[in-house]
PDB file of N, CA and C in Angstrom:
ATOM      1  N   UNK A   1       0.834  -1.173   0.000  1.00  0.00           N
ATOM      2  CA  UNK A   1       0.000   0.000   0.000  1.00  0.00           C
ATOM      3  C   UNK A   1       0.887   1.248   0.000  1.00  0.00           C
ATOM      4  N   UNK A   2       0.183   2.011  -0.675  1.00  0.00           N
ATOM      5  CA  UNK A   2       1.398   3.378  -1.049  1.00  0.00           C
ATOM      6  C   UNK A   2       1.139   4.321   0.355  1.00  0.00           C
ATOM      7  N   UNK A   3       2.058   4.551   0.664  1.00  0.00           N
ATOM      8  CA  UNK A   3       2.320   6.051   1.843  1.00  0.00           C
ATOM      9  C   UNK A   3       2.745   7.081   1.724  1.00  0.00           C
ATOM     10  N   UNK A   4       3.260   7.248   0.566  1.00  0.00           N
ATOM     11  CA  UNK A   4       4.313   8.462   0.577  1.00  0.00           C
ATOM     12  C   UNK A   4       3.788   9.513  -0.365  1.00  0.00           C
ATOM     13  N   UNK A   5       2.318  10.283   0.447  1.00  0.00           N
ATOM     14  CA  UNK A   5       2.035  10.910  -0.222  1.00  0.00           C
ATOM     15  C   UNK A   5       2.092  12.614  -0.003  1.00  0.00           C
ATOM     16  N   UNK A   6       2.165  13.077  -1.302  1.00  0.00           N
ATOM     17  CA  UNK A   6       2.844  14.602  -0.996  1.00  0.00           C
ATOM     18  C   UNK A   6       1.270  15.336  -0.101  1.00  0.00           C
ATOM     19  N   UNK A   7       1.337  16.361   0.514  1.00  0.00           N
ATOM     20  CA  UNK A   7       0.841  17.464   1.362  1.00  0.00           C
ATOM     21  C   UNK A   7      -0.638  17.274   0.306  1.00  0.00           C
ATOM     22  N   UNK A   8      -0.693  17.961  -0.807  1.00  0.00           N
ATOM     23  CA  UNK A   8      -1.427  17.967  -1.854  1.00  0.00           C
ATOM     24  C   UNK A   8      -2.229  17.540  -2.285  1.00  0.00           C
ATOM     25  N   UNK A   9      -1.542  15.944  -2.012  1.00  0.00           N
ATOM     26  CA  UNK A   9      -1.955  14.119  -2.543  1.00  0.00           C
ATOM     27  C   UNK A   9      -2.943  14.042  -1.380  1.00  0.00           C
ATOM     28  N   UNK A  10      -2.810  14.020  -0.261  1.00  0.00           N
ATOM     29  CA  UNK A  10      -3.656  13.909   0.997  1.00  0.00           C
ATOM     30  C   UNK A  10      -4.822  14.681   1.309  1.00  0.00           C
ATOM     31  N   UNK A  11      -4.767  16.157   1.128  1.00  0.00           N
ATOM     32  CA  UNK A  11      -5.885  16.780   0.668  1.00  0.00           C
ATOM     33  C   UNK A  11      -6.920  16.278  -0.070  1.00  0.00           C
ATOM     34  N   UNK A  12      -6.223  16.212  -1.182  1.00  0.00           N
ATOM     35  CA  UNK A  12      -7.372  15.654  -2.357  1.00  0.00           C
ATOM     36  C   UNK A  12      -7.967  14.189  -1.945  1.00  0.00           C
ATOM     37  N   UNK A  13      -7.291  13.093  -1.030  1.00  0.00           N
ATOM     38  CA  UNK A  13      -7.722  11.956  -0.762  1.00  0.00           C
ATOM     39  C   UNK A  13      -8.931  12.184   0.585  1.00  0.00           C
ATOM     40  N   UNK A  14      -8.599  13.128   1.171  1.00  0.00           N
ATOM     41  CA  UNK A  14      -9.248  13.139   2.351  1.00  0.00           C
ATOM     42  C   UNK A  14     -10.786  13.738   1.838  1.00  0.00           C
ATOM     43  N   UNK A  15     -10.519  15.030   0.845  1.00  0.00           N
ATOM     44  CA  UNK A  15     -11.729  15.420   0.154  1.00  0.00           C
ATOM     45  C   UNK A  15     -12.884  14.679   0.042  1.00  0.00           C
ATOM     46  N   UNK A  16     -12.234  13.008  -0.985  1.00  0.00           N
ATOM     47  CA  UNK A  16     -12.676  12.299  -1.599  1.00  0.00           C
ATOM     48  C   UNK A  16     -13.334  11.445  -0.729  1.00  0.00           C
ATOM     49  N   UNK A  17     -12.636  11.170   0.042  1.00  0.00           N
ATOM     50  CA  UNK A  17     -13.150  10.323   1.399  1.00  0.00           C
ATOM     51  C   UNK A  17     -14.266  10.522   2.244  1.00  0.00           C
ATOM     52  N   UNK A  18     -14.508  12.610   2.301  1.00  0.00           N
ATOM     53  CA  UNK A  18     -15.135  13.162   2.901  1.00  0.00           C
ATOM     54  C   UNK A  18     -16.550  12.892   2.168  1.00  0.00           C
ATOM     55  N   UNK A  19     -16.321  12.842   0.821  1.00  0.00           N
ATOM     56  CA  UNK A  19     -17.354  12.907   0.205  1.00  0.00           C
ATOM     57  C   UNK A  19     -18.545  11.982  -0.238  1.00  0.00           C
ATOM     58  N   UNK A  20     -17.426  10.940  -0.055  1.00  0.00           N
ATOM     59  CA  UNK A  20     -17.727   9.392   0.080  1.00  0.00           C
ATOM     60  C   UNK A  20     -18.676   9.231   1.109  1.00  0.00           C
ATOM     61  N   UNK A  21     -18.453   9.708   2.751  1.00  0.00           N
ATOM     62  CA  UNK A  21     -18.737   9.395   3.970  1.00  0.00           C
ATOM     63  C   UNK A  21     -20.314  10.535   4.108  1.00  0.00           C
ATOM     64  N   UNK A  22     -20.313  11.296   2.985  1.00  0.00           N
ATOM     65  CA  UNK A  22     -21.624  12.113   2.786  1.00  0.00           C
ATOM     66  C   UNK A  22     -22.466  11.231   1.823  1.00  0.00           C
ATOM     67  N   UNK A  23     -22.541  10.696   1.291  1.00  0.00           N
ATOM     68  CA  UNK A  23     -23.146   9.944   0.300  1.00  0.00           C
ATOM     69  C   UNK A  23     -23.394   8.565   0.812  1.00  0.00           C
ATOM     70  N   UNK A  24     -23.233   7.902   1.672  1.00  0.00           N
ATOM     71  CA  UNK A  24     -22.960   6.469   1.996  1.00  0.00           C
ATOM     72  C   UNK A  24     -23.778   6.492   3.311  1.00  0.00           C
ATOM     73  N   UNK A  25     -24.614   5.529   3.418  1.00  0.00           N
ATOM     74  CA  UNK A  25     -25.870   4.810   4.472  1.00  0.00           C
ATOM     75  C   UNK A  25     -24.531   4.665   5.557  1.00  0.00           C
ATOM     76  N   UNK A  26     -25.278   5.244   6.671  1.00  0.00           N
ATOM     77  CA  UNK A  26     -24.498   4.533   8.156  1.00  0.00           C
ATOM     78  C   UNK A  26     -24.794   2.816   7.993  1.00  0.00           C
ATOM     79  N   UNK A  27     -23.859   2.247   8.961  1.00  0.00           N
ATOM     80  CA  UNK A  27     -24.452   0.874   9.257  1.00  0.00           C
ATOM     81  C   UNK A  27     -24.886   0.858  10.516  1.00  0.00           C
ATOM     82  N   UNK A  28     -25.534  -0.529  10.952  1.00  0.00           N
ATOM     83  CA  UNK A  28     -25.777  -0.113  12.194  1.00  0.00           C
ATOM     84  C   UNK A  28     -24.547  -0.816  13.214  1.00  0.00           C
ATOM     85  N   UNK A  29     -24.790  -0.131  14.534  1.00  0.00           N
ATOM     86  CA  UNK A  29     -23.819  -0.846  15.486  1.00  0.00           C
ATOM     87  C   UNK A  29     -23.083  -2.221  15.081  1.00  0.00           C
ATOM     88  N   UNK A  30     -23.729  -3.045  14.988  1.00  0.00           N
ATOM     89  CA  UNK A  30     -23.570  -4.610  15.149  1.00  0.00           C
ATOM     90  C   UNK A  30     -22.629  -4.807  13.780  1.00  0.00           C
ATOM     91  N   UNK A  31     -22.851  -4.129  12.506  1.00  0.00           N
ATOM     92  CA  UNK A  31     -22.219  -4.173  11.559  1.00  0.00           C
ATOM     93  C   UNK A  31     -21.102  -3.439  11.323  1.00  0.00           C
ATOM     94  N   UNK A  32     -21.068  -2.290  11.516  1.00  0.00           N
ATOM     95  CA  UNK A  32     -20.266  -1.097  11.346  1.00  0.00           C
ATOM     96  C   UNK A  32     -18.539  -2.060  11.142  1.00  0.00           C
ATOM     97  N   UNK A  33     -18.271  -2.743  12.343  1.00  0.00           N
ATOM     98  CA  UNK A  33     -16.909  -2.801  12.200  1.00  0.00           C
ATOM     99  C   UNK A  33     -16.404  -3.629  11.036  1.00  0.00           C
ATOM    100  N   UNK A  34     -17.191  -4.542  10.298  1.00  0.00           N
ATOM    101  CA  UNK A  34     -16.921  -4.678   9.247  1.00  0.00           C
ATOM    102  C   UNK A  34     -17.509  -4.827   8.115  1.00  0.00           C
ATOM    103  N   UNK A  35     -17.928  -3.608   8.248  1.00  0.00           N
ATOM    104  CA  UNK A  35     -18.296  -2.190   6.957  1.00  0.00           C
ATOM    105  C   UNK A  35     -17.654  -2.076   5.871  1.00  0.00           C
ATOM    106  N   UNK A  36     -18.098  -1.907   4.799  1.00  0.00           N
ATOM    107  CA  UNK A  36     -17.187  -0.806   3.674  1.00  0.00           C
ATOM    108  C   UNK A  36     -17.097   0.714   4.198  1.00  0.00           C
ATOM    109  N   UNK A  37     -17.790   1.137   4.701  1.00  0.00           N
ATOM    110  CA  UNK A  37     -18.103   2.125   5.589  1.00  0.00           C
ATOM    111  C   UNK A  37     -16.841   2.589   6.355  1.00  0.00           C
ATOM    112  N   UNK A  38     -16.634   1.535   7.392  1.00  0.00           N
ATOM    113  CA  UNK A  38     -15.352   1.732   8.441  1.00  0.00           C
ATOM    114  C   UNK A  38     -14.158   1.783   7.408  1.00  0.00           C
ATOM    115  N   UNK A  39     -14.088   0.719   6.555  1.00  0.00           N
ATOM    116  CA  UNK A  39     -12.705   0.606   5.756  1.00  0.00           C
ATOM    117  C   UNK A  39     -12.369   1.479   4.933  1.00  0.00           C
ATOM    118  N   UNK A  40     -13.604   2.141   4.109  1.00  0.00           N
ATOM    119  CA  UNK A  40     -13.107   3.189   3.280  1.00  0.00           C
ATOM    120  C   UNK A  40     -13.346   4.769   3.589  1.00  0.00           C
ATOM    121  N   UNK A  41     -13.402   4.631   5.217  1.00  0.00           N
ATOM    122  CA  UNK A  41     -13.576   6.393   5.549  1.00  0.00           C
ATOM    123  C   UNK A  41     -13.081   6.293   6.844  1.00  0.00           C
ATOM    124  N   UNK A  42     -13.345   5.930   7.820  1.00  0.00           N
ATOM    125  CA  UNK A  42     -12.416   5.918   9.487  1.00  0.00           C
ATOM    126  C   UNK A  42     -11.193   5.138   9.138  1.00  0.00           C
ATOM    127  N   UNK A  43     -10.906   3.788   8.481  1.00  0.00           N
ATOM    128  CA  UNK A  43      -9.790   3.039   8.516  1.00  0.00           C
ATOM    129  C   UNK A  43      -8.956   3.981   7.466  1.00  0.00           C
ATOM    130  N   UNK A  44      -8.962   4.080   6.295  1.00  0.00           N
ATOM    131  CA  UNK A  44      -8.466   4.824   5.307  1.00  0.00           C
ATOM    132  C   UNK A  44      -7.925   6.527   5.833  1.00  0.00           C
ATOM    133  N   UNK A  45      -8.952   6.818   6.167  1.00  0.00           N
ATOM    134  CA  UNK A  45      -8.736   8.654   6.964  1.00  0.00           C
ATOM    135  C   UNK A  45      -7.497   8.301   7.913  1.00  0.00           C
ATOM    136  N   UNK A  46      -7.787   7.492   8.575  1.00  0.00           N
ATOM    137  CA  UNK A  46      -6.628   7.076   9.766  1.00  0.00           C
ATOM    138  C   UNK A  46      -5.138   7.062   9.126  1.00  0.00           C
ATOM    139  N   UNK A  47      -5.268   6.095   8.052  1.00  0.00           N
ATOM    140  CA  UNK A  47      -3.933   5.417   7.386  1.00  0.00           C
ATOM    141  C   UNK A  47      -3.455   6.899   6.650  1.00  0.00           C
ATOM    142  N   UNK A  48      -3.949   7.731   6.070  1.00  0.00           N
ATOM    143  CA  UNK A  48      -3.833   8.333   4.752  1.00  0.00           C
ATOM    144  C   UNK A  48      -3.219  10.026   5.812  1.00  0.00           C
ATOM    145  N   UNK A  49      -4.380  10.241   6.861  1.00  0.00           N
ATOM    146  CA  UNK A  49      -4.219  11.149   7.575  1.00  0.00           C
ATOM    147  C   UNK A  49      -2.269  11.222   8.287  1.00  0.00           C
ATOM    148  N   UNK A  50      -2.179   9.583   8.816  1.00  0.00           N
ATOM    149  CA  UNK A  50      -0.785   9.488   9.431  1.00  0.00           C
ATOM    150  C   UNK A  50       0.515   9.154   8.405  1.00  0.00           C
ATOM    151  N   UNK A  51       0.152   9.566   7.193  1.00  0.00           N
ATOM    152  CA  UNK A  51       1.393   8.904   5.965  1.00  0.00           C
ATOM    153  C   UNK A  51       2.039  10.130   6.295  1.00  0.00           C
TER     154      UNK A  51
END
């Protein structure tokens, strides 16, 4: 998985992410942790936020 992303690169991913996480059904409790949900907006934000 790629990390080494410029100042720029991260912006624009987090945008995308943001936008994602506006458009996309909550799950509920019981499901959430393994979500597409969790993986492609809290797990991802996490990873992308600390590169």
């Amino acid at each position: 998985m790629r990390s080494d992303f410029r100042s720029a690169e991260v912006r624009e991913i987090l945008d995308l992410i943001d936008a994602f996480a506006e458009v996309t059904m909550p799950f509920s409790t019981v499901e959430y942790h393994i979500s597409s949900r969790k993986r492609l907006v809290e797990d991802l934000r996490a990873t992308i936020g600390s590169a």
